[in-house]
C-alpha atoms as a PDB file:
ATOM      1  CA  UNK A   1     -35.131  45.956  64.487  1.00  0.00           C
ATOM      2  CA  UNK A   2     -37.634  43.350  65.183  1.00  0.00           C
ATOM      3  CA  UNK A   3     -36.377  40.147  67.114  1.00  0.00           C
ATOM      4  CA  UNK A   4     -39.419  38.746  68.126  1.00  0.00           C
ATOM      5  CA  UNK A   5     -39.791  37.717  71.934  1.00  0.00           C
ATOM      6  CA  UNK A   6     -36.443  36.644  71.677  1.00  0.00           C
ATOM      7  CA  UNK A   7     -33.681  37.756  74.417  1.00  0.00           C
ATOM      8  CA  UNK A   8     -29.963  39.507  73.010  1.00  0.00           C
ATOM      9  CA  UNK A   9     -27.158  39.527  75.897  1.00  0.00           C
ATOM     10  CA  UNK A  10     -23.990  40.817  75.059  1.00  0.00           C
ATOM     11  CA  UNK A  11     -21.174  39.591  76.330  1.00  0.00           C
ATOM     12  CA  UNK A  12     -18.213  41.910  77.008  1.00  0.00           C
ATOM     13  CA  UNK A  13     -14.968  42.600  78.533  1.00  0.00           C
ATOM     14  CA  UNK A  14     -11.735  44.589  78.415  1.00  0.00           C
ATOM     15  CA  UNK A  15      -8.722  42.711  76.481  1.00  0.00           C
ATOM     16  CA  UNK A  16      -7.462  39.597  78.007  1.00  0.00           C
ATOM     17  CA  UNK A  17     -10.365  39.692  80.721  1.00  0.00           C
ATOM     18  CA  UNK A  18     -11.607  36.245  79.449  1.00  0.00           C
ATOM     19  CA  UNK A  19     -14.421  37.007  77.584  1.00  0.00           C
ATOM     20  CA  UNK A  20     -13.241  34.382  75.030  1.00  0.00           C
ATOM     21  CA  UNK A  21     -13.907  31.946  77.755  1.00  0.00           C
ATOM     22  CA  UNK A  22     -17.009  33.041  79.250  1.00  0.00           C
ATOM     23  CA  UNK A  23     -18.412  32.414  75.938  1.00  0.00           C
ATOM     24  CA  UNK A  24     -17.101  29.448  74.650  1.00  0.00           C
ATOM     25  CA  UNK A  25     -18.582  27.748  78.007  1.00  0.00           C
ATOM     26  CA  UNK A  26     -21.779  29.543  76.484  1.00  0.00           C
ATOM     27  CA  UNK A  27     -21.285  27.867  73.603  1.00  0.00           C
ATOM     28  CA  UNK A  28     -20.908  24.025  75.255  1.00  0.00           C
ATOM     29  CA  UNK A  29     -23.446  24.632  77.116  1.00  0.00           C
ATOM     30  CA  UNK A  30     -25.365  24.594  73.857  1.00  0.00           C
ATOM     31  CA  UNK A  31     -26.586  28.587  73.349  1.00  0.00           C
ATOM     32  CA  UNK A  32     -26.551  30.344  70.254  1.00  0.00           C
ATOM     33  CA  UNK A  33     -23.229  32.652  70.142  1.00  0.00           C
ATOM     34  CA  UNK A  34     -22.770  35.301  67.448  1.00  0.00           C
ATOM     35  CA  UNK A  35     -19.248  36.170  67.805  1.00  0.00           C
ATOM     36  CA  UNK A  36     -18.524  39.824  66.246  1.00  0.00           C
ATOM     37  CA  UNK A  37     -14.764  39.688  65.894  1.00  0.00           C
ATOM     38  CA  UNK A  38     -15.405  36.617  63.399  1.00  0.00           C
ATOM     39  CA  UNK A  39     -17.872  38.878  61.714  1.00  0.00           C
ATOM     40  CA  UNK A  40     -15.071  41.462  61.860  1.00  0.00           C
ATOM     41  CA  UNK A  41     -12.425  39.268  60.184  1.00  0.00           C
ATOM     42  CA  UNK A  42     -15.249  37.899  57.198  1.00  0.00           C
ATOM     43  CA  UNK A  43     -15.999  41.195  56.182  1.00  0.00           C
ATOM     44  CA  UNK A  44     -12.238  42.649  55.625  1.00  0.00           C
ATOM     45  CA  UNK A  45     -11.511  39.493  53.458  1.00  0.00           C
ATOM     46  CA  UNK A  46      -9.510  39.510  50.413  1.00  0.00           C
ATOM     47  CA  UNK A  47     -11.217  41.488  47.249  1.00  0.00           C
ATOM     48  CA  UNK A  48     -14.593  42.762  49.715  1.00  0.00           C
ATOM     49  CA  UNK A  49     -15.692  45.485  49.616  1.00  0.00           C
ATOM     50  CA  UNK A  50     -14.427  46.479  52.945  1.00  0.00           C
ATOM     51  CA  UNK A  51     -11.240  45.526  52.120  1.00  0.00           C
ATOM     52  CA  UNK A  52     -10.874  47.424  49.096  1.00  0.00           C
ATOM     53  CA  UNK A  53     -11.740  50.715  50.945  1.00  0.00           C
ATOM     54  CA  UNK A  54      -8.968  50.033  53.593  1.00  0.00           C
ATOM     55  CA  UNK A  55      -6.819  49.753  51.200  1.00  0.00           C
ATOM     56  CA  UNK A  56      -7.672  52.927  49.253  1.00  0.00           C
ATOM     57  CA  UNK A  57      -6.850  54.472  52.841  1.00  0.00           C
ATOM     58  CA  UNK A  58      -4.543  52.395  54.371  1.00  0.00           C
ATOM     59  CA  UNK A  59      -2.568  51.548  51.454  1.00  0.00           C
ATOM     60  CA  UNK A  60      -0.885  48.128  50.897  1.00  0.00           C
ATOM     61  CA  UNK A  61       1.946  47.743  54.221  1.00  0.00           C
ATOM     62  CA  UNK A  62      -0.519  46.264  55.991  1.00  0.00           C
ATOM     63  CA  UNK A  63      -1.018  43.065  53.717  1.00  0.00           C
ATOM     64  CA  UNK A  64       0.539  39.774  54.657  1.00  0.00           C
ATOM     65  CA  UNK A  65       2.198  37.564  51.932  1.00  0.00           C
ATOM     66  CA  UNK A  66      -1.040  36.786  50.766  1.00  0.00           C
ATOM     67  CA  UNK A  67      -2.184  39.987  50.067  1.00  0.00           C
ATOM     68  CA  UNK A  68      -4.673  39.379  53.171  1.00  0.00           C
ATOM     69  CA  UNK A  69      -4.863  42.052  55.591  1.00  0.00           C
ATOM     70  CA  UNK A  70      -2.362  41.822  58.897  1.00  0.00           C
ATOM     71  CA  UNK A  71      -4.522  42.452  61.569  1.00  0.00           C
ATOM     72  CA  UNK A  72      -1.889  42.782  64.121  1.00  0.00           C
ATOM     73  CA  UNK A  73       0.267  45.084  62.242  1.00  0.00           C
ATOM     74  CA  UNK A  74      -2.355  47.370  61.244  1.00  0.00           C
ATOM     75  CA  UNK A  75      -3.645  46.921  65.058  1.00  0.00           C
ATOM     76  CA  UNK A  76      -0.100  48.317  66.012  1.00  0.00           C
ATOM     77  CA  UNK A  77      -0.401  51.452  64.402  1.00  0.00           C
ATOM     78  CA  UNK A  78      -4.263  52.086  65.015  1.00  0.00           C
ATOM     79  CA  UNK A  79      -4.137  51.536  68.792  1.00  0.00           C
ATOM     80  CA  UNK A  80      -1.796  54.473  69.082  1.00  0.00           C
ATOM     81  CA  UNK A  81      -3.569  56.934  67.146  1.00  0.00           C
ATOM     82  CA  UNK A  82      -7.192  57.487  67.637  1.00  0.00           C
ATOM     83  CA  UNK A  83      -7.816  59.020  64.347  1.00  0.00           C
ATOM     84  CA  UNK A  84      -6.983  56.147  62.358  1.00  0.00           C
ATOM     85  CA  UNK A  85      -8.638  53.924  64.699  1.00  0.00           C
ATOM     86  CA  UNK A  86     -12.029  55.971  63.826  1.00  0.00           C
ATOM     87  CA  UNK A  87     -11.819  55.704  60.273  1.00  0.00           C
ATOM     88  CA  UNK A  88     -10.220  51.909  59.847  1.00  0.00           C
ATOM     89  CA  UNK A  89     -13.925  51.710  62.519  1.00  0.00           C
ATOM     90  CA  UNK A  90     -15.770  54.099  59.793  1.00  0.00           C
ATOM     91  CA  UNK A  91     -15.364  51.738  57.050  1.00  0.00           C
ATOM     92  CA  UNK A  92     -15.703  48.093  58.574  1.00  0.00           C
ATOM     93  CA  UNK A  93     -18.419  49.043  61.064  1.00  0.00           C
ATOM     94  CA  UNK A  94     -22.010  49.341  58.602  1.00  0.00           C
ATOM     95  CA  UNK A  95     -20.792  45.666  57.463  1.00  0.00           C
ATOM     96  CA  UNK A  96     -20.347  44.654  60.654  1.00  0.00           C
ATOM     97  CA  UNK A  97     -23.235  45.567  61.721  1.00  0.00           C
ATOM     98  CA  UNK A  98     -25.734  44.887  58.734  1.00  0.00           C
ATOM     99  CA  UNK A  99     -24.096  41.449  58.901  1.00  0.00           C
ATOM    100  CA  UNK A 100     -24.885  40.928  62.824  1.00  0.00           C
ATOM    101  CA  UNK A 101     -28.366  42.074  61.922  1.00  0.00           C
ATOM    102  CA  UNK A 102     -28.456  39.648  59.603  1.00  0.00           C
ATOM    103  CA  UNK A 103     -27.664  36.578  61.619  1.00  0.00           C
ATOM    104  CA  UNK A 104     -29.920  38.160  65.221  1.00  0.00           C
ATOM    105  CA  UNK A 105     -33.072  37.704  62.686  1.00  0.00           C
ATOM    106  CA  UNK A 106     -32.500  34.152  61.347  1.00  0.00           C
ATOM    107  CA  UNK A 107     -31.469  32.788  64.886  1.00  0.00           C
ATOM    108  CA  UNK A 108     -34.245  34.537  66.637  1.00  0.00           C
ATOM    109  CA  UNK A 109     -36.466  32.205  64.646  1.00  0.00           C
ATOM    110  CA  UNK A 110     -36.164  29.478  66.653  1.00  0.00           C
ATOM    111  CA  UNK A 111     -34.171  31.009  69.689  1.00  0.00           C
ATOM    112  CA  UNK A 112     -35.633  32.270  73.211  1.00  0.00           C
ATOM    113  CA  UNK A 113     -32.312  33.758  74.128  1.00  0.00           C
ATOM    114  CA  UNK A 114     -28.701  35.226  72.022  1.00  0.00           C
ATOM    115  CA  UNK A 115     -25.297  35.820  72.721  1.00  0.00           C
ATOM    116  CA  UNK A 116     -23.298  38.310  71.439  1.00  0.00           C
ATOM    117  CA  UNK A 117     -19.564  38.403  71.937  1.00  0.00           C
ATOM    118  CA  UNK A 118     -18.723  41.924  70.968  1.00  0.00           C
ATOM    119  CA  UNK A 119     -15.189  43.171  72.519  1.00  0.00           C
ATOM    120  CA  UNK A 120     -16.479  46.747  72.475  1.00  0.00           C
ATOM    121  CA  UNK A 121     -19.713  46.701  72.796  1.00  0.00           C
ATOM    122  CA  UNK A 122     -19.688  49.641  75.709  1.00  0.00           C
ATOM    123  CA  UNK A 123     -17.359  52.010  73.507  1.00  0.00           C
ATOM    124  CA  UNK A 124     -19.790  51.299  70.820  1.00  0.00           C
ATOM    125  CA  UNK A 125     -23.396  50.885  72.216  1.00  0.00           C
ATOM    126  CA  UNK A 126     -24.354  54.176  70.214  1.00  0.00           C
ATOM    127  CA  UNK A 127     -23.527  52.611  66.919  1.00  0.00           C
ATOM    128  CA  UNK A 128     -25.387  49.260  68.136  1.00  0.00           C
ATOM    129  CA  UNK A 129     -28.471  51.686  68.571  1.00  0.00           C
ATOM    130  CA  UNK A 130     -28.128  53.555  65.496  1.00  0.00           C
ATOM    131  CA  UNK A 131     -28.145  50.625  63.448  1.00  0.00           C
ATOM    132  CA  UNK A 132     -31.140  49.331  65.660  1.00  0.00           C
ATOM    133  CA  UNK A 133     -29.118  46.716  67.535  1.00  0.00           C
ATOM    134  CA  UNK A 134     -30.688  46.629  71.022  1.00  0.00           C
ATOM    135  CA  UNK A 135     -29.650  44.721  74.016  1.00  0.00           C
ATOM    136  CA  UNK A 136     -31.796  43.616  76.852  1.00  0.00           C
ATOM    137  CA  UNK A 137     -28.879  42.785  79.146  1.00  0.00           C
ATOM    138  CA  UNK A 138     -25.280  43.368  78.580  1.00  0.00           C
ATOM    139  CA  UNK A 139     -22.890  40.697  80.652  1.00  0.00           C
ATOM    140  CA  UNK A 140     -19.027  42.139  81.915  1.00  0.00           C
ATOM    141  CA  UNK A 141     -16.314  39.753  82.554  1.00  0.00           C
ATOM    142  CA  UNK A 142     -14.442  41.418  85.173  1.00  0.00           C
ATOM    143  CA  UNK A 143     -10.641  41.317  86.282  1.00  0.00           C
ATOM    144  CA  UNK A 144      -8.839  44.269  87.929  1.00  0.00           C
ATOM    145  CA  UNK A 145      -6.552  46.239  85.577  1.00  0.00           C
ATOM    146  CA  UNK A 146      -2.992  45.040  87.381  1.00  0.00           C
ATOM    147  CA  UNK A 147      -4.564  41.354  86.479  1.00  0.00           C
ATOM    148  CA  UNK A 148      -5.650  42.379  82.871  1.00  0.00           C
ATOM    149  CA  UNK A 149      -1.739  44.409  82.397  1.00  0.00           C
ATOM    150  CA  UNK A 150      -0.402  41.220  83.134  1.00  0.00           C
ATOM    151  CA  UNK A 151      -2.585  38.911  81.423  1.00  0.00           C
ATOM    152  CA  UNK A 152      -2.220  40.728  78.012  1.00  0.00           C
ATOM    153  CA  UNK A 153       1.638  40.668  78.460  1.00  0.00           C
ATOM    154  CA  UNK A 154       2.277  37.087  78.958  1.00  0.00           C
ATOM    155  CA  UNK A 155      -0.931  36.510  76.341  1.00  0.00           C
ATOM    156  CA  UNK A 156       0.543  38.658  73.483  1.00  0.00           C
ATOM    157  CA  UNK A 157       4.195  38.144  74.706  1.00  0.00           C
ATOM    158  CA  UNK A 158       4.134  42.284  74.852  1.00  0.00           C
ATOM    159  CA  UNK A 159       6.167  44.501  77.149  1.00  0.00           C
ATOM    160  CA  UNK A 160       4.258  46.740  79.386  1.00  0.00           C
ATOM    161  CA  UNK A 161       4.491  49.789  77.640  1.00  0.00           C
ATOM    162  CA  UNK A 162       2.424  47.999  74.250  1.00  0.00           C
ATOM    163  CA  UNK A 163       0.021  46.700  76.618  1.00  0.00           C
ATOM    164  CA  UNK A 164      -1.042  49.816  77.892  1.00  0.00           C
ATOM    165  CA  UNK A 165      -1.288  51.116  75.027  1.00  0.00           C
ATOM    166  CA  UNK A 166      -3.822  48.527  73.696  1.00  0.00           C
ATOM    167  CA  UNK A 167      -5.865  48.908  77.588  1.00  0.00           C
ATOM    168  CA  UNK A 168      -5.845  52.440  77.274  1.00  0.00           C
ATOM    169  CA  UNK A 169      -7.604  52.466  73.246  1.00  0.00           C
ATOM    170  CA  UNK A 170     -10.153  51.175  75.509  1.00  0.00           C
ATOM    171  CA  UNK A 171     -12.701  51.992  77.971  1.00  0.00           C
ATOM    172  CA  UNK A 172     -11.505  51.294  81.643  1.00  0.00           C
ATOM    173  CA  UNK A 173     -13.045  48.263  83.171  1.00  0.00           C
ATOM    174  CA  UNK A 174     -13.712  49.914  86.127  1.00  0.00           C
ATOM    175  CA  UNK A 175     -15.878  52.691  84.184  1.00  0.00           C
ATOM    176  CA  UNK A 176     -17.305  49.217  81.977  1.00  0.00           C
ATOM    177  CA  UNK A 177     -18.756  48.026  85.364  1.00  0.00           C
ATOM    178  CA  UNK A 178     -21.627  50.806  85.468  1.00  0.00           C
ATOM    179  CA  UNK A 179     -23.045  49.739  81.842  1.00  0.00           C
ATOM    180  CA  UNK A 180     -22.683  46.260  83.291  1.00  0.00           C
ATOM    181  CA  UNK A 181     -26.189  43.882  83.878  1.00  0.00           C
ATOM    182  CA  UNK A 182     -24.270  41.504  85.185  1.00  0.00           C
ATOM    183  CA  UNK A 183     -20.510  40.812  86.078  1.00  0.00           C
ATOM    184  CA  UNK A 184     -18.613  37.938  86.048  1.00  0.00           C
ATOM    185  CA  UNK A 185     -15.408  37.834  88.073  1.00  0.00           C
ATOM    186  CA  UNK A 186     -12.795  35.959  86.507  1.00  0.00           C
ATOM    187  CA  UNK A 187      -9.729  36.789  88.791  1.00  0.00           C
ATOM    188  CA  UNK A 188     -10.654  33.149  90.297  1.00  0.00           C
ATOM    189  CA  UNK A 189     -10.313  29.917  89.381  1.00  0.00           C
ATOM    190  CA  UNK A 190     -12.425  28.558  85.509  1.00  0.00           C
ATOM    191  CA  UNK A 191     -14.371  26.359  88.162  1.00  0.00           C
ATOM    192  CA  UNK A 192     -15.265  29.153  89.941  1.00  0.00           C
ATOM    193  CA  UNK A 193     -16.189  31.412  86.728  1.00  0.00           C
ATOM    194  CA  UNK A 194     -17.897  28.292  85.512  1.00  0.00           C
ATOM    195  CA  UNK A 195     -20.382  28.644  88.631  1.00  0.00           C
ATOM    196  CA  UNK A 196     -21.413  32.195  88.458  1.00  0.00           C
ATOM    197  CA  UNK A 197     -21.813  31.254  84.483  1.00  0.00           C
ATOM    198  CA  UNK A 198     -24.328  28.391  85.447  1.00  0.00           C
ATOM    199  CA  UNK A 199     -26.138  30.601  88.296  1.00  0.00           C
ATOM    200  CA  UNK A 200     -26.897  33.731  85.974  1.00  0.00           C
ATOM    201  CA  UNK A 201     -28.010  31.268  82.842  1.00  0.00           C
ATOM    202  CA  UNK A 202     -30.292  29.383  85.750  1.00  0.00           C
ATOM    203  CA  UNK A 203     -32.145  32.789  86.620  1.00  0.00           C
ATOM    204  CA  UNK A 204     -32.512  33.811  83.065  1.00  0.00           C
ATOM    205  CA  UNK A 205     -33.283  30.822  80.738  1.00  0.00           C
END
């Protein structure tokens, strides 16, 4: 896919590493950010396409009171079983990704450089390329696993044993560290995240 000269980053992370927060200081600092778990959530919404085939396959326990899908109860049952995890992925993914396409050509109009906030961008960097999604830098926000572990308990109000499940559908973020560009620490202070934020945008924009 054609972008012009303009520059894609993608901004990752392992859950409850802080990638939220890396990139909404992106975003106040006035950069274009597409965010692909928004995309995620627009493209399973009531009556779409997408959510009519997860449905077929799924069947209807996973809708709220609404008839909307529950994200975190069918995230409960997909995190522990790989298989389902691949084909919820198989169905949701060419939208995703046609839609993220979409949005990298009409900001690359008018922008040098563009964020995208893409949880698993490392577990899926294939499927970016196959669907001619190419990065020029990919950004990792970094805390050790003991400080993620605890993080994503007192975040999701989880026990351990949930937590690790949700860590472990994942890439380590040790092993995320060698796909890395760049790496932001956040096992520090937001001030201190804040300044390695403001160096790295200094050297590239």
């Amino acid at each position: 896919m054609k972008q012009n000269s303009c520059k894609i980053i993608g901004i990752t992370g392992g859950i409850a590493t802080g990638k939220s927060t890396v990139t909404n200081m992106i975003r106040e600092k006035g950069h274009i950010v597409i965010d692909a778990d928004k995309i995620a959530r627009n493209v399973v919404e009531k009556n779409s396409p997408a959510y009519v085939e997860i449905l077929d396959f799924f069947g209807e326990d996973f809708l709220d009171e609404n008839e909307n899908i529950d994200r975190k109860k069918l995230g409960s049952i997909i995190f522990k079983d790989e298989s389902l995890r691949k084909k919820l992925n198989n169905i949701v993914h060419p939208y995703i990704y046609e839609n993220i396409k979409n949005q990298i050509l009409k900001h690359s109009e008018r922008e040098k450089t563009i964020f995208l906030d893409i949880p698993l961008l490392i577990e899926e960097l294939d499927s970016f390329n196959k669907y001619e999604i190419y990065f020029d830098e990919i950004w990792l926000v970094y805390v050790d696993e003991l400080t993620q572990l605890n993080r994503l308990m007192k975040r999701d109000l989880i026990d351990e044993k949930e937590a690790l499940y949700r860590i472990n559908s994942q890439i380590s973020i040790e092993l995320k560290k060698k796909y890395a560009t760049r790496i932001l620490d956040n096992r520090g202070e937001l001030r201190e995240l804040e300044k390695q934020l403001d160096k790295i945008l200094n050297e590239i924009i």
